[in-house]
Protein backbone atom coordinates (compact mmCIF):
# COMPACT_ATOMS: atom_id res chain seq x y z
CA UNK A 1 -196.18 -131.30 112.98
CA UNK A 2 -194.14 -130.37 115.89
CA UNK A 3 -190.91 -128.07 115.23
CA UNK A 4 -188.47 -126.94 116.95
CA UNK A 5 -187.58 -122.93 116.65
CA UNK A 6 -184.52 -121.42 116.28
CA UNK A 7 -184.71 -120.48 120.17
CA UNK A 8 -185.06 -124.38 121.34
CA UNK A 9 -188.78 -124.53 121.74
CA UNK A 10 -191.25 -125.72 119.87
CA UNK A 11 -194.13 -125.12 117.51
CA UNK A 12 -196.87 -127.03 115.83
CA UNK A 13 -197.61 -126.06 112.03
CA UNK A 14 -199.79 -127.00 109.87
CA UNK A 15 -197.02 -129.34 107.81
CA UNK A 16 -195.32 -132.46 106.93
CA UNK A 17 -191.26 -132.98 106.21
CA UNK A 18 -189.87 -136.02 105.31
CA UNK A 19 -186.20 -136.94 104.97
CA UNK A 20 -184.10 -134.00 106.09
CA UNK A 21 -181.76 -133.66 108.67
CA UNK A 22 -182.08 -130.98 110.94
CA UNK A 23 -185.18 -128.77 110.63
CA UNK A 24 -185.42 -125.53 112.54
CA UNK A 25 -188.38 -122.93 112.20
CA UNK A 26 -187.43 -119.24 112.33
CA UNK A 27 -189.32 -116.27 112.22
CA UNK A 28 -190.04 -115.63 108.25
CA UNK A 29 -187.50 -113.16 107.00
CA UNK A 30 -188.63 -109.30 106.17
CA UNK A 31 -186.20 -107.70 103.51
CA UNK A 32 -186.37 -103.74 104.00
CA UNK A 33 -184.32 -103.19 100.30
CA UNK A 34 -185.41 -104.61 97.32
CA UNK A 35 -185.75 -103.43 93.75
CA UNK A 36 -188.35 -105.58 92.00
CA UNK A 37 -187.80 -103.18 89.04
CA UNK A 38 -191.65 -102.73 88.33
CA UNK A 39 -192.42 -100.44 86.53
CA UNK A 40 -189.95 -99.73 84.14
CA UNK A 41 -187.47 -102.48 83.46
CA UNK A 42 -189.57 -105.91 83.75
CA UNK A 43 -186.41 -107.43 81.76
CA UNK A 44 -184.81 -107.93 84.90
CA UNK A 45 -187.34 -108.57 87.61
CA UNK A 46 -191.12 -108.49 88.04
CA UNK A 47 -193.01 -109.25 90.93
CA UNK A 48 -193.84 -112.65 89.78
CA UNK A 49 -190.30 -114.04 89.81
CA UNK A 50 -189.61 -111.67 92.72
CA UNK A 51 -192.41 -113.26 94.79
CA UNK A 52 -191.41 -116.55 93.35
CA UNK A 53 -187.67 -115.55 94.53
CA UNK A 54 -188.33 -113.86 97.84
CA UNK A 55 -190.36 -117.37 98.96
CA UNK A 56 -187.46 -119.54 97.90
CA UNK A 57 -185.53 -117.67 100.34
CA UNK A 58 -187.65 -118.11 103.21
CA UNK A 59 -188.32 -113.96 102.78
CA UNK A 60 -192.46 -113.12 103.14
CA UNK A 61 -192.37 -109.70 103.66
CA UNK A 62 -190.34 -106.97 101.69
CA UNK A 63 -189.94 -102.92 101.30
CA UNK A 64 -188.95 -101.74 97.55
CA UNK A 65 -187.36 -99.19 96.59
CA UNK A 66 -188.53 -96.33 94.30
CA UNK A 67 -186.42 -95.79 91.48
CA UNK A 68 -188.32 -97.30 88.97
CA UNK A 69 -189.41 -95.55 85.46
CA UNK A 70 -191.82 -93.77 86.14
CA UNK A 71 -190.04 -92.90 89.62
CA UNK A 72 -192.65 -93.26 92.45
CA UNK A 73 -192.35 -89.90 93.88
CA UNK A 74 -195.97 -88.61 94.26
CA UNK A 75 -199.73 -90.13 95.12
CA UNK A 76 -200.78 -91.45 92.04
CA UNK A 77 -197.57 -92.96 90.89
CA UNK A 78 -197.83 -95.17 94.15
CA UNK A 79 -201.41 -96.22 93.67
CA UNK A 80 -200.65 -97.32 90.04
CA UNK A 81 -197.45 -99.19 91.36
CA UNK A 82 -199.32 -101.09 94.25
CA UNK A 83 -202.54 -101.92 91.38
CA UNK A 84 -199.42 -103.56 89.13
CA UNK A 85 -198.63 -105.25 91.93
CA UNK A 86 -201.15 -106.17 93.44
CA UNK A 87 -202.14 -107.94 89.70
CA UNK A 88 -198.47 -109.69 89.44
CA UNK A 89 -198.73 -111.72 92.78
CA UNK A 90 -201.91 -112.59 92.18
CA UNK A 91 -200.88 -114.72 89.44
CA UNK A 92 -198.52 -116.24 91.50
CA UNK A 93 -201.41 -117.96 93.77
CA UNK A 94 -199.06 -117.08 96.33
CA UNK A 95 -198.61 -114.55 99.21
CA UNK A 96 -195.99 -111.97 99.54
CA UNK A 97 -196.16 -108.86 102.38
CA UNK A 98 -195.00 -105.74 100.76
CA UNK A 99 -194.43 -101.97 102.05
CA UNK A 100 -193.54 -99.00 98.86
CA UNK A 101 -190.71 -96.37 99.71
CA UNK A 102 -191.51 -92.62 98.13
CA UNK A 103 -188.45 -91.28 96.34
CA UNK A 104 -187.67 -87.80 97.50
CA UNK A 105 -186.93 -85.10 94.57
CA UNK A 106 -185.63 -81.94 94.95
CA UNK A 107 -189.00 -80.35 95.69
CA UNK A 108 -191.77 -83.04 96.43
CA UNK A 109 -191.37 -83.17 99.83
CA UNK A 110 -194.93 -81.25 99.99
CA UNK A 111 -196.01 -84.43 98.54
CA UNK A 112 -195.38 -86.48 101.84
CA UNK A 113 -198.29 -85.37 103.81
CA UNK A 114 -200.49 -86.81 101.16
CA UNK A 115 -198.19 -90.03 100.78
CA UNK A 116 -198.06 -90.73 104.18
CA UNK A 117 -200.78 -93.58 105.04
CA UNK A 118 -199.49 -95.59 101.25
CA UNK A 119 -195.49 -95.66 102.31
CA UNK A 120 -193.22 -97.51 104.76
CA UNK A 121 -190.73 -94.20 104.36
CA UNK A 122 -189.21 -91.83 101.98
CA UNK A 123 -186.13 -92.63 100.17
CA UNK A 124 -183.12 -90.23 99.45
CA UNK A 125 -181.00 -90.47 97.32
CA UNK A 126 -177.47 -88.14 98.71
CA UNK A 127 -175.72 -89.74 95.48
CA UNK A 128 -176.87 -90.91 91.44
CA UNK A 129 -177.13 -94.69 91.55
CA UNK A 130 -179.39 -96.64 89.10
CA UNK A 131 -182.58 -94.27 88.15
CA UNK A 132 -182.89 -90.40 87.80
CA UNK A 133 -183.73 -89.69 91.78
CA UNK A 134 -180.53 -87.49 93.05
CA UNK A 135 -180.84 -84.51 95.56
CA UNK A 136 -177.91 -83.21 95.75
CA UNK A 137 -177.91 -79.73 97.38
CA UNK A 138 -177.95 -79.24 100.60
CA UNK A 139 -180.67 -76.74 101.24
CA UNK A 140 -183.29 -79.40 99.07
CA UNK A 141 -181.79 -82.46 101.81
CA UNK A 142 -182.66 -80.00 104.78
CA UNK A 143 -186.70 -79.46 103.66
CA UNK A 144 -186.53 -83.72 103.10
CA UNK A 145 -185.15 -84.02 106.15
CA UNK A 146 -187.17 -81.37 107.96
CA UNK A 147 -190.39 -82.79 106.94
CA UNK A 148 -189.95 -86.52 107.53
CA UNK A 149 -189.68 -85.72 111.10
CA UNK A 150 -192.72 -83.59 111.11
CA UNK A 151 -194.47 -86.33 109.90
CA UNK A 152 -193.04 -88.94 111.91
CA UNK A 153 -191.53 -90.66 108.45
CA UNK A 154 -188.70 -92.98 108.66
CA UNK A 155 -185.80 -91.55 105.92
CA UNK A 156 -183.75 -94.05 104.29
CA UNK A 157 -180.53 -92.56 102.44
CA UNK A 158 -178.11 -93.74 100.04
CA UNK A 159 -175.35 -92.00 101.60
CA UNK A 160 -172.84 -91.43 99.09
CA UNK A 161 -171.61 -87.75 98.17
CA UNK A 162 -172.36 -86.61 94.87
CA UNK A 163 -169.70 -84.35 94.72
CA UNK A 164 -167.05 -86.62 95.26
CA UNK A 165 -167.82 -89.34 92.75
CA UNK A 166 -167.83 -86.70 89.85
CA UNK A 167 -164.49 -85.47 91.05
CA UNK A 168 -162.74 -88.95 91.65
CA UNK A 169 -164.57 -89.70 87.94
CA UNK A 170 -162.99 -86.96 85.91
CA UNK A 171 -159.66 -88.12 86.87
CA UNK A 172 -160.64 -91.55 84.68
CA UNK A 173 -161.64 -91.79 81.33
CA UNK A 174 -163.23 -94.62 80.15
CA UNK A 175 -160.24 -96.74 78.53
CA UNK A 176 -158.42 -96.68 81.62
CA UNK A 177 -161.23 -98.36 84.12
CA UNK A 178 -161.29 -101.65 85.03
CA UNK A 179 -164.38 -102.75 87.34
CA UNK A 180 -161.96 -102.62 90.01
CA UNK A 181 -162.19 -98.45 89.61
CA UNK A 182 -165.73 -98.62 90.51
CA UNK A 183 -164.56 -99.09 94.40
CA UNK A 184 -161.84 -95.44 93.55
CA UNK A 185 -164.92 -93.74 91.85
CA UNK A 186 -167.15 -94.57 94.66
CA UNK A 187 -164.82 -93.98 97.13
CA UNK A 188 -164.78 -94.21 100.66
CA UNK A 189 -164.63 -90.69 100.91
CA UNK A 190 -167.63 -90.14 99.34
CA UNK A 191 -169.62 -92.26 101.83
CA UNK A 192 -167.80 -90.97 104.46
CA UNK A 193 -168.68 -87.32 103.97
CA UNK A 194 -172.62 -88.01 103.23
CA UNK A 195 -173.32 -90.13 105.82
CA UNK A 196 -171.79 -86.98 108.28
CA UNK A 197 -174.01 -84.89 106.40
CA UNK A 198 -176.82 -86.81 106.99
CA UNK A 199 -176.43 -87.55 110.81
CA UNK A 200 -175.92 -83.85 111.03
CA UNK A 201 -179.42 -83.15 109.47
CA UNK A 202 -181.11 -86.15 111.15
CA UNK A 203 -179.15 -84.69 114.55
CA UNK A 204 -180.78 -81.28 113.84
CA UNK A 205 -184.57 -81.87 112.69
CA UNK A 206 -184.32 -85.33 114.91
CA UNK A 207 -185.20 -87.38 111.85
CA UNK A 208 -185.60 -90.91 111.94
CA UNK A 209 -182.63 -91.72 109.86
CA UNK A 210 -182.32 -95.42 108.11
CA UNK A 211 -178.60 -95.49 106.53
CA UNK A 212 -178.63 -97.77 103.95
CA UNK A 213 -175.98 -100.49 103.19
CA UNK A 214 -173.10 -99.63 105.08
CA UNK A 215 -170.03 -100.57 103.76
CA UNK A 216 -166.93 -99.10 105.18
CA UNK A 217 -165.44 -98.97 108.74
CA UNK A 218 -164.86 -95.20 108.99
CA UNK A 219 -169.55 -95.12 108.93
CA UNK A 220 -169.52 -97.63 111.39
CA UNK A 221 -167.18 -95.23 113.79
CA UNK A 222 -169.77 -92.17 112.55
CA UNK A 223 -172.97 -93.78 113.23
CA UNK A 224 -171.57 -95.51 116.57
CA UNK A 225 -170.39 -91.85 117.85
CA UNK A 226 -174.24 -90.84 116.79
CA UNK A 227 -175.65 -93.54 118.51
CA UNK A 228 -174.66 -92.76 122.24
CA UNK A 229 -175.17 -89.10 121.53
CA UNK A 230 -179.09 -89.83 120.94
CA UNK A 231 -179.78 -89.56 116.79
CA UNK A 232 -182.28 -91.83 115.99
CA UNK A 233 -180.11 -93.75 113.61
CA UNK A 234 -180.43 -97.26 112.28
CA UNK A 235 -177.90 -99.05 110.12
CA UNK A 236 -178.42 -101.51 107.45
CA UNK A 237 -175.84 -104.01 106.20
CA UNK A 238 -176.11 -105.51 102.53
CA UNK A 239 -175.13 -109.20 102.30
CA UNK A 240 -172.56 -108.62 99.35
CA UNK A 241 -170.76 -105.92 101.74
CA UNK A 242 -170.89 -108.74 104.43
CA UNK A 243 -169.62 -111.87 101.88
CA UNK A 244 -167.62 -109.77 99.09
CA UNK A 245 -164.71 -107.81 99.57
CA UNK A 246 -162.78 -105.67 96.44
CA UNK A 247 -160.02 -109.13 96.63
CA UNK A 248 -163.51 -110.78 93.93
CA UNK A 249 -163.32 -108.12 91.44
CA UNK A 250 -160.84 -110.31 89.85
CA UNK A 251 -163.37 -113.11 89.89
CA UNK A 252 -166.34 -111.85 89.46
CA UNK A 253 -165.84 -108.25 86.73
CA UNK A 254 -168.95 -106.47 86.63
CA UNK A 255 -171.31 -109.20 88.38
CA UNK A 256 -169.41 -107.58 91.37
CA UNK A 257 -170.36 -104.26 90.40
CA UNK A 258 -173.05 -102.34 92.78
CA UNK A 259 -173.05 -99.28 94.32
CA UNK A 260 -171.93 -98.62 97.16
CA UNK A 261 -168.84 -100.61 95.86
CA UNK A 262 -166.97 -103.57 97.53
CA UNK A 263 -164.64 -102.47 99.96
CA UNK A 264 -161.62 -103.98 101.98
CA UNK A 265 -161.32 -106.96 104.32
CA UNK A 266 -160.63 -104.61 107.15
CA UNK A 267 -163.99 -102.96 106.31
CA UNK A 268 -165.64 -106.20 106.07
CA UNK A 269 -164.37 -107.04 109.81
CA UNK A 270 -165.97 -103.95 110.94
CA UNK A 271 -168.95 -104.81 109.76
CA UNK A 272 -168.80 -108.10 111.54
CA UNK A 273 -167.78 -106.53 114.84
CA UNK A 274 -170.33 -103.84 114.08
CA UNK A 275 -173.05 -106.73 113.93
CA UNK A 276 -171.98 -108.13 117.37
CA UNK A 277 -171.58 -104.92 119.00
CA UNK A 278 -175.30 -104.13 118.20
CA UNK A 279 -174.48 -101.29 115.94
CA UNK A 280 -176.05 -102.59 112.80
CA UNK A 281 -179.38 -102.59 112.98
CA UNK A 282 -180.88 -104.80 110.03
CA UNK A 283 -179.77 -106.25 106.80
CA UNK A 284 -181.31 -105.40 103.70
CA UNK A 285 -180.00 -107.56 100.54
CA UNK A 286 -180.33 -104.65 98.06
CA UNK A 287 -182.04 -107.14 95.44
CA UNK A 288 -181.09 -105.10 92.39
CA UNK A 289 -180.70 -107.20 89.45
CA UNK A 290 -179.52 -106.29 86.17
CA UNK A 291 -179.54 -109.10 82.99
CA UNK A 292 -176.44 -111.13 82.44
CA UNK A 293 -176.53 -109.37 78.67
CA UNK A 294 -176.73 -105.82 80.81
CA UNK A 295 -173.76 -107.10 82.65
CA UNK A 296 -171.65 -108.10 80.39
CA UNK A 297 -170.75 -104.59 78.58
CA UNK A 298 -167.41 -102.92 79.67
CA UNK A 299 -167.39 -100.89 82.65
CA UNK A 300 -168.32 -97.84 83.29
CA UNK A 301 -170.99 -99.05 80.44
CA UNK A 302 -172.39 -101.81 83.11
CA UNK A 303 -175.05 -101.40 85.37
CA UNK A 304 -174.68 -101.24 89.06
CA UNK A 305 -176.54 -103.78 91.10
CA UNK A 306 -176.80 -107.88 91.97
CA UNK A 307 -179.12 -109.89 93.08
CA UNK A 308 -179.30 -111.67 96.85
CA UNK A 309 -182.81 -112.02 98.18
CA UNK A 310 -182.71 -115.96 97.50
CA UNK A 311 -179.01 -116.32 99.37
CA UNK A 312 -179.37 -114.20 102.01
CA UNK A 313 -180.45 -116.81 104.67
CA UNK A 314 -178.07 -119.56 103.41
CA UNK A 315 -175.13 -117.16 103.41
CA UNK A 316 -176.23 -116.16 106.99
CA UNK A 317 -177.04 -119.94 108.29
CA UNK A 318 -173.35 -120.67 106.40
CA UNK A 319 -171.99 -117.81 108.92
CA UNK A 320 -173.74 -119.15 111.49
CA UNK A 321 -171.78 -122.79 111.15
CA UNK A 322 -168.63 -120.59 110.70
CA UNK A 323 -169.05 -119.12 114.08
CA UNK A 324 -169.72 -115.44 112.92
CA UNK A 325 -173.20 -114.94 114.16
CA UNK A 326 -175.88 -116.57 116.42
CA UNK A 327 -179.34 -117.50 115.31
CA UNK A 328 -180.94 -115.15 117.49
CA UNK A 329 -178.96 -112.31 115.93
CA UNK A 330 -179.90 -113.57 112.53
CA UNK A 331 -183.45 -113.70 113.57
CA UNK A 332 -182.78 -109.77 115.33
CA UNK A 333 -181.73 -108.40 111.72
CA UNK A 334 -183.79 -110.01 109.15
CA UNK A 335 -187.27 -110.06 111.53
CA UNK A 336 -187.35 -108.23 115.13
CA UNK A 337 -185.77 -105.18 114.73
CA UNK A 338 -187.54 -104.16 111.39
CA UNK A 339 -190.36 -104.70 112.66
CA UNK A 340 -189.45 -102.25 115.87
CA UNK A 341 -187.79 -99.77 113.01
CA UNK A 342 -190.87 -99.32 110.99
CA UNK A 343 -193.94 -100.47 113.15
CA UNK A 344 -194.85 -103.03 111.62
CA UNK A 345 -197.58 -105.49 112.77
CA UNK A 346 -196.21 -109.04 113.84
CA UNK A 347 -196.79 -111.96 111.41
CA UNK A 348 -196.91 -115.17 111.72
CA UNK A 349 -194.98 -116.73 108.89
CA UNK A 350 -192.12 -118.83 109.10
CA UNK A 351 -189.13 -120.47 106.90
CA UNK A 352 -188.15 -124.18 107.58
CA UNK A 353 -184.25 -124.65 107.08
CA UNK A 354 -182.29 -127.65 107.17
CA UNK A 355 -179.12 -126.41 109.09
CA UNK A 356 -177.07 -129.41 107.90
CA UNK A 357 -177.94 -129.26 104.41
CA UNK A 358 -175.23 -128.63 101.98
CA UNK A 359 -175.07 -127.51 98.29
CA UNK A 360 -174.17 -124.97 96.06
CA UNK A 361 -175.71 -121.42 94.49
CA UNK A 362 -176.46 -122.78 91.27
CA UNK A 363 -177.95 -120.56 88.68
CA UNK A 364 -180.03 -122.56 87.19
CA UNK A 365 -182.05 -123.11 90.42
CA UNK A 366 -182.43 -119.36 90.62
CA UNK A 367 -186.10 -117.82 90.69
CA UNK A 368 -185.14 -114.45 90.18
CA UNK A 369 -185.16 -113.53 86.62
CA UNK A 370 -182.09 -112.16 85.85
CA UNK A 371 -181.00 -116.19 86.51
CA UNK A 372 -177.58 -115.40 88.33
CA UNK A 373 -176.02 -114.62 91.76
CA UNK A 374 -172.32 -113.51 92.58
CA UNK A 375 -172.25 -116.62 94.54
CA UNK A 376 -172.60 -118.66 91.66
CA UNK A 377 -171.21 -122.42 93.03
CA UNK A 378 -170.04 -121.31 96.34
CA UNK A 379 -170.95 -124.17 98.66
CA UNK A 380 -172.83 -123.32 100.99
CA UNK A 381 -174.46 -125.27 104.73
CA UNK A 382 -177.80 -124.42 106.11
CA UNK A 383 -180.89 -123.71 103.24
CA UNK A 384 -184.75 -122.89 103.69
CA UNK A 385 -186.84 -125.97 102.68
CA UNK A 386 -189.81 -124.63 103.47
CA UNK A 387 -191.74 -121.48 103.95
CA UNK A 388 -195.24 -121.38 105.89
């Protein structure tokens, strides 16, 4: 059947469609950040829904994240990982690409050499977030740095100072926190001040240096200035960062509770111009999801993380009708330039979308199995139908 791509030309797959409106091919989506929680907390997600989920979102190939329990930090805890894997999808009957991230400790980066041919990159994390990976010090963060580029190894960070978010959190205690606080705890100080540290370090070892989910304008102006002086930095942009501001605490509680936290509208429009300008690089949903019975305790006792691996091309094709993006750009963040980022070797899958369809999130239709999004019944035009 003949389609036509996202780029006006067409295509002949091996398919049939019947009785939609506007179908239009694109390039099948890669997500670089996902957290498929296997092994360690199958509760929330295993890599049968997340296969099941990633598919329904017209996403084929994805990169997850370490922090599971047992952290993958070393050989063998990698080789175990991909052999659970491997055994989940293959129940599925289905297909899903997939690339594992080593978490950096304090003192395993002598373990990347040996890592090296099993990982997509090493992931560090500058602040705590959900798991027990932290480095922290400064003179650990150099030798991580300082052997990724030996090895050639892309870095991805979690830029968020350490430092800071104990200090803003001792000025809290417990009773006095609404969710809202998570975005003061978190601050955008703290994110501010590690991703200078790391640009510094990737700047002095010339690191390959992946900066995950941006969120505030002040990183945008730091990784710009980087940019034309020649660090090999790439920015990534989560959806929620993109869609949410801190205005839907008030509307959402905890199910708007990740880390980094939801900022301002003004940062929001940075990230936008930042998209146009060609300063973010990719976008990476940061599928982390949490149980709606995990959710529902009383911050700070909530966990931090939502899903968004089954919106993230409706929310995008939605922008698109709104005038905030092109299809080609769409098709640059989710597909082209990760591929460029992290060498990867072209596919050739593809997700059908309707671009005049209209409905909303509704959790029931969710594949993930944690069974909710933050964009529970938002209305939404332009879904996948299809993925080849």
């Amino acid at each position: 059947m003949l389609i036509k791509t996202w780029n006006n030309q067409e295509i002949d797959l091996p398919i049939e469609i019947a009785n939609t409106g506007d179908p239009v091919a694109l390039p099948a989506l890669i997500d670089p950040h996902v957290h498929f929680r296997t092994p360690g907390a199958e509760q929330k997600e295993n890599w049968i829904t997340g296969t099941e989920a990633a598919l329904a979102g017209g996403v084929t190939t994805v990169f997850d994240m370490p922090n599971n329990n047992p952290a993958v930090i070393d050989y063998q805890s990698i080789i175990n990982k991909k052999q659970i894997i491997n055994e989940q999808i293959k129940l599925t009957g289905k297909q899903l690409n997939y690339y594992l991230y080593l978490g950096a400790t304090p003192n395993n980066y002598t373990e990347f050499a040996k890592c090296k041919n099993e990982i997509i990159g090493v992931k560090l994390f500058m602040g705590a977030s959900t798991g027990d990976l932290l480095v922290e010090k400064l003179e650990d963060q150099e030798n991580i740095f300082k052997t990724c580029a030996e090895l050639d190894l892309v870095l991805a960070v979690h830029a968020e100072s350490e430092e800071i978010i104990k200090a803003n959190s001792s000025q809290f205690t417990a009773n006095s926190l609404k969710t809202s606080g998570h975005s003061k705890i978190r601050s955008r100080e703290a994110a501010v001040k590690a991703v200078t540290q790391a640009l510094s370090l990737a700047k002095k070892y010339n690191t390959k240096l992946y900066i995950c989910h941006v969120s505030t304008k002040e990183e945008i102006e730091l990784i710009t200035q980087a940019k034309s002086e020649g660090v090999t930095v790439y920015a990534e942009v989560a959806p929620h960062h993109l869609f949410l501001t801190e205005n839907d605490y008030e509307r959402l509680g905890t199910l708007g509770q990740m880390n980094p936290p939801l900022r301002t509208i003004s940062d929001q429009i940075a990230l936008w111009q930042a998209i146009t300008n060609g300063i973010i690089d990719t976008i990476g949903t940061d599928h982390a999801p949490h149980t709606l019975e995990e959710k529902s305790k009383t911050y700070p006792n909530s966990p931090s993380g939502v899903p968004g691996i089954e919106t993230l091309l409706p929310l995008l094709l939605n922008a698109y009708h709104e005038g905030k993006i092109s299809l080609q750009k769409i098709v640059e963040l989710t597909k082209f330039n990760i591929e460029k980022i992290f060498n990867l070797p072209p596919n050739n899958d593809w997700v059908i979308a309707d671009l005049n369809l209209e409905k909303k999130v509704e959790n029931k239709n969710l594949k993930t199995k944690c069974g909710w999004s933050p964009y529970s019944e938002t209305k939404l035009k332009g879904w996948p139908i299809m993925t080849v």
